[in-house]
C-alpha atoms as a PDB file:
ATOM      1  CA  UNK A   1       9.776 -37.266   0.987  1.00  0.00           C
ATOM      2  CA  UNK A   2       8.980 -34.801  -1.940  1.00  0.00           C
ATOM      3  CA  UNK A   3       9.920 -31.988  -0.334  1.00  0.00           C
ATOM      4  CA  UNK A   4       8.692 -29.957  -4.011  1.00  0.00           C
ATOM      5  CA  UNK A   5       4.741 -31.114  -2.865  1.00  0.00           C
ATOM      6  CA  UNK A   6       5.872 -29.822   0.898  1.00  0.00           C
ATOM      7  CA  UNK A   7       6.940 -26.211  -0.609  1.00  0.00           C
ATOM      8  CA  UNK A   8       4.148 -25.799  -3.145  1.00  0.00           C
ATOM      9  CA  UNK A   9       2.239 -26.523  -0.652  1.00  0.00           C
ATOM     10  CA  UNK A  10       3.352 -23.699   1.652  1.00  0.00           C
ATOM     11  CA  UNK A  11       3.508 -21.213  -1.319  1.00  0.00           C
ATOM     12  CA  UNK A  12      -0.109 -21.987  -2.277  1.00  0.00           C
ATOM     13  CA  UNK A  13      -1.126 -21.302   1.449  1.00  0.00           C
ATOM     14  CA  UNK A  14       1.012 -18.581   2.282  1.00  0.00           C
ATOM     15  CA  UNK A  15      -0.371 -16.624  -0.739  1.00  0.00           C
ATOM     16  CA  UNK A  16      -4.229 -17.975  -0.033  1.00  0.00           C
ATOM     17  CA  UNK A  17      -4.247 -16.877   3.975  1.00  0.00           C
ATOM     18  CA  UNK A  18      -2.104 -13.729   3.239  1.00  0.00           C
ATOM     19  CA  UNK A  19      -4.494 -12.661   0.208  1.00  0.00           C
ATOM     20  CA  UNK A  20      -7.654 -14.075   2.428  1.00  0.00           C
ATOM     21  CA  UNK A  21      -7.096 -10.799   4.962  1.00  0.00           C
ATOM     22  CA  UNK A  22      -6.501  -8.356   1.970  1.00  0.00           C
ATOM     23  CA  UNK A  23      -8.949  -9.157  -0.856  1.00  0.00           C
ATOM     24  CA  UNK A  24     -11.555 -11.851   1.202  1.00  0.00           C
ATOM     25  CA  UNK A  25     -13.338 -14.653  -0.349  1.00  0.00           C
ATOM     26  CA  UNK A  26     -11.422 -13.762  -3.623  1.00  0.00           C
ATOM     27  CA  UNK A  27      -8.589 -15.801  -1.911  1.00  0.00           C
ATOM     28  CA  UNK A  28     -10.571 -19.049  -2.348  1.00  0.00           C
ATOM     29  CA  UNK A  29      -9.426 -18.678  -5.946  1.00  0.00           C
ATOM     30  CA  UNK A  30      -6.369 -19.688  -4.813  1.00  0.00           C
ATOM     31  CA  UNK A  31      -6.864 -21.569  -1.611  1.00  0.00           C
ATOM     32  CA  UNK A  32      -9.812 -24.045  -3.711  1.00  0.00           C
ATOM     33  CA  UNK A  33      -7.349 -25.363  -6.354  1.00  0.00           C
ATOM     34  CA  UNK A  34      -4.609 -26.125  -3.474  1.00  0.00           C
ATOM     35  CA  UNK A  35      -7.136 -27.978  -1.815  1.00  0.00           C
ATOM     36  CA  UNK A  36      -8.183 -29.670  -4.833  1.00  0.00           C
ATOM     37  CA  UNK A  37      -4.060 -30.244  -5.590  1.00  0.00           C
ATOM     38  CA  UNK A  38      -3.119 -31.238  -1.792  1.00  0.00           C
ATOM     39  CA  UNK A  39      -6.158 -33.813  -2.026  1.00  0.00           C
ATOM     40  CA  UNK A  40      -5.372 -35.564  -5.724  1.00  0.00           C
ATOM     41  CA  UNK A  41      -1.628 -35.664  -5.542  1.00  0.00           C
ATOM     42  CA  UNK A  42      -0.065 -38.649  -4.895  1.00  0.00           C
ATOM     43  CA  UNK A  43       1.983 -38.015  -1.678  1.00  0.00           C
ATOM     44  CA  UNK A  44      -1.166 -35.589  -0.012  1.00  0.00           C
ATOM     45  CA  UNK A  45      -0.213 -35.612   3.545  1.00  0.00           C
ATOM     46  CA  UNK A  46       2.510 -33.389   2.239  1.00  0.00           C
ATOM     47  CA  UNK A  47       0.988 -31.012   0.098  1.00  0.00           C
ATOM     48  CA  UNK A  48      -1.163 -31.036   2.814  1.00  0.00           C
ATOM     49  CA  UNK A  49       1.008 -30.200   5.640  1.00  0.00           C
ATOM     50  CA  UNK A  50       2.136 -27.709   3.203  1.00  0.00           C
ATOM     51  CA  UNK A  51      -0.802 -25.966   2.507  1.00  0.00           C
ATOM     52  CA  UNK A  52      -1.551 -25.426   6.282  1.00  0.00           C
ATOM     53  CA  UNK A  53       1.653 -24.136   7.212  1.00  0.00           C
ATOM     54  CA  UNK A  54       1.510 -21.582   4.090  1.00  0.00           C
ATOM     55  CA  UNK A  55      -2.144 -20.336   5.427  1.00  0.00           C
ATOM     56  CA  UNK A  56      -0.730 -20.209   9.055  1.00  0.00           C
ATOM     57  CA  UNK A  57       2.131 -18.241   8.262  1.00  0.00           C
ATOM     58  CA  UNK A  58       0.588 -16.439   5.632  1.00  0.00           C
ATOM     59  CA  UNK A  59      -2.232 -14.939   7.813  1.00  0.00           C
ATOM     60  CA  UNK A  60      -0.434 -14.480  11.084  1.00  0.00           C
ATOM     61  CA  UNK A  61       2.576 -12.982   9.188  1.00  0.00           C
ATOM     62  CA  UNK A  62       0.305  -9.975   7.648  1.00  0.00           C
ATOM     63  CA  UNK A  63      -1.323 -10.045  11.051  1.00  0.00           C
ATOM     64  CA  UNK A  64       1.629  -9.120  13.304  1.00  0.00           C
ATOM     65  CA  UNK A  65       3.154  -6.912  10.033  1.00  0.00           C
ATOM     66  CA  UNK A  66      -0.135  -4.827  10.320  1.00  0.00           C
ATOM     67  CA  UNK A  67       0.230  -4.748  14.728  1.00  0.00           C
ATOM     68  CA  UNK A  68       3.853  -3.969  13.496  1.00  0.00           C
ATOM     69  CA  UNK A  69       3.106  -1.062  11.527  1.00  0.00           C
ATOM     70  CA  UNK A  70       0.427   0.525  13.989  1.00  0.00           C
ATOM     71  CA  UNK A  71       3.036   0.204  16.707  1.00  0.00           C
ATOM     72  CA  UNK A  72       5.380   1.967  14.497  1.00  0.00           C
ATOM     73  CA  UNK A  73       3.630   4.850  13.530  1.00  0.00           C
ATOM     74  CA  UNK A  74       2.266   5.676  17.237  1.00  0.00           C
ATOM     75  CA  UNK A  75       6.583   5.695  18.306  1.00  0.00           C
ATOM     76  CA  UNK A  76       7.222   8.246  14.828  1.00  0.00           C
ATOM     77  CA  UNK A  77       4.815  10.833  15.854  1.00  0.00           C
ATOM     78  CA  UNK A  78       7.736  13.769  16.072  1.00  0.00           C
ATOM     79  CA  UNK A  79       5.454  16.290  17.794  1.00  0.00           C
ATOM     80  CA  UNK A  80       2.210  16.023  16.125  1.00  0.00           C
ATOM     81  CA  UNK A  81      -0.192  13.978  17.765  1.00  0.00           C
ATOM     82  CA  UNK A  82      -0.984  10.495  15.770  1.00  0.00           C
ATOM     83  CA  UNK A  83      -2.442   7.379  16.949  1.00  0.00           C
ATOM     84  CA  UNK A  84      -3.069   3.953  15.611  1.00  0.00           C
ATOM     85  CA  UNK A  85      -5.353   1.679  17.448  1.00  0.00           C
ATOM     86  CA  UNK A  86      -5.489  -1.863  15.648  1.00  0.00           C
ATOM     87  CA  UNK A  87      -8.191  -4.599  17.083  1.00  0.00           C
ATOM     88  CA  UNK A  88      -7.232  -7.269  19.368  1.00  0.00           C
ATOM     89  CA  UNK A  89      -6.131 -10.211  16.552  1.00  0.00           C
ATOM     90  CA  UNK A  90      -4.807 -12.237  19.517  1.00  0.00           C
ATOM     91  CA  UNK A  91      -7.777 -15.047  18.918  1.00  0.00           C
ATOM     92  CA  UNK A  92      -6.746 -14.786  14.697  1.00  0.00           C
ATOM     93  CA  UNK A  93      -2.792 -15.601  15.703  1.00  0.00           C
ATOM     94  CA  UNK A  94      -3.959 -18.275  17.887  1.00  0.00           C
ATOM     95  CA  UNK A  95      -5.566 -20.103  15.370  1.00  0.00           C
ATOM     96  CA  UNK A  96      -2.679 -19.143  12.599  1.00  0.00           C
ATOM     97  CA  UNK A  97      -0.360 -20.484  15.016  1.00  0.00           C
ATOM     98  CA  UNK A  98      -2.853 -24.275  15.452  1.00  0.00           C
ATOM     99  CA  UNK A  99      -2.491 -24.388  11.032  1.00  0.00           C
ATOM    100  CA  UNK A 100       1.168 -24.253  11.626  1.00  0.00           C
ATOM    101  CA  UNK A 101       1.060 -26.406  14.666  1.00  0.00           C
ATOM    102  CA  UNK A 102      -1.351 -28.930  13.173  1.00  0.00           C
ATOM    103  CA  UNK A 103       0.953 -28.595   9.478  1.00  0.00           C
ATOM    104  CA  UNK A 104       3.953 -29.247  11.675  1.00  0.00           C
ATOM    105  CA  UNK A 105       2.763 -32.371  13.388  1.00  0.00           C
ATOM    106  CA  UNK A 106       1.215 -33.789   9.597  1.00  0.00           C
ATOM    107  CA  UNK A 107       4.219 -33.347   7.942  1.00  0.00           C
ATOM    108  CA  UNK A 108       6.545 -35.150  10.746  1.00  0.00           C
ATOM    109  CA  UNK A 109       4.058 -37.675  10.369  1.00  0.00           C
ATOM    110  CA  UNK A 110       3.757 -38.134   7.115  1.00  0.00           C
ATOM    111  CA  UNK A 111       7.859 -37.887   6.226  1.00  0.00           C
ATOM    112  CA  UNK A 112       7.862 -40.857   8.703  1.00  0.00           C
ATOM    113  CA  UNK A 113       5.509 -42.824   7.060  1.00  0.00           C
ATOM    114  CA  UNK A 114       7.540 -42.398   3.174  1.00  0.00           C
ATOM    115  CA  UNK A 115      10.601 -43.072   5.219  1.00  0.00           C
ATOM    116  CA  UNK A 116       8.825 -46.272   6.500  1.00  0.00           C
ATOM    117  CA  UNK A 117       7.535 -47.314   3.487  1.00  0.00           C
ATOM    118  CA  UNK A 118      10.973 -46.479   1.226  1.00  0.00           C
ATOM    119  CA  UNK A 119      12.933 -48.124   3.682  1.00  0.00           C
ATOM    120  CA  UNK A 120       9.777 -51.362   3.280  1.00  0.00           C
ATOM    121  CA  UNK A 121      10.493 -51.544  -0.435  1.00  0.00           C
ATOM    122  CA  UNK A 122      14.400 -51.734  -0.425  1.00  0.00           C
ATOM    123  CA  UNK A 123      14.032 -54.799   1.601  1.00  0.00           C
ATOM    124  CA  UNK A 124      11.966 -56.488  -0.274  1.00  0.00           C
END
């Protein structure tokens, strides 16, 4: 398993879905050549599985750090009257949470299947 593919992966993603909710389509400066990187490489379920973990965690990470924050300045008021009301993001972590999921599941399966063929080419 090239577990280097695996982490660029998750780098590239994390930094594509986390800049995707601060600067917008800008992000698919970064997110397009990962695509284009997770697609041509030679082990691409990896860099892959990577990728969609990176974009999960990325996004839901800034997500619950901005629900976080809100919370945290509505508990800090110290007498003067300050609120913070952020949107329901509930259906936006669901979804981060399925690229993790679904990044999850394609790596497992893919680090069997370079297992399975390593262990294939030994024997022969």
């Amino acid at each position: 398993m090239r577990l280097t593919h695996w982490m660029v992966g998750v780098m590239l993603g994390a930094v594509g879905g986390g800049s995707a909710l601060i600067v917008g389509a800008v992000a698919l400066l970064v997110l397009v050549p990962g695509l284009v990187w997770a697609a041509r490489e030679p082990t691409r379920p990896l860099g892959l599985a990577g990728l969609l973990v990176g974009v999960g965690v990325g996004a839901g990470g800034l997500l619950e750090a901005a629900g976080g924050r809100c919370a945290a300045f509505n508990a800090t008021t110290m007498g003067v009257v300050q609120s913070c009301y952020s949107a329901d993001v509930t259906p936006y972590l669901a979804v981060a949470l399925l690229l993790v999921a679904a990044g999850a599941v394609l790596t497992v399966v893919a680090r069997r299947r370079t297992t399975c063929s390593t262990r294939t080419e030994h024997r022969a």
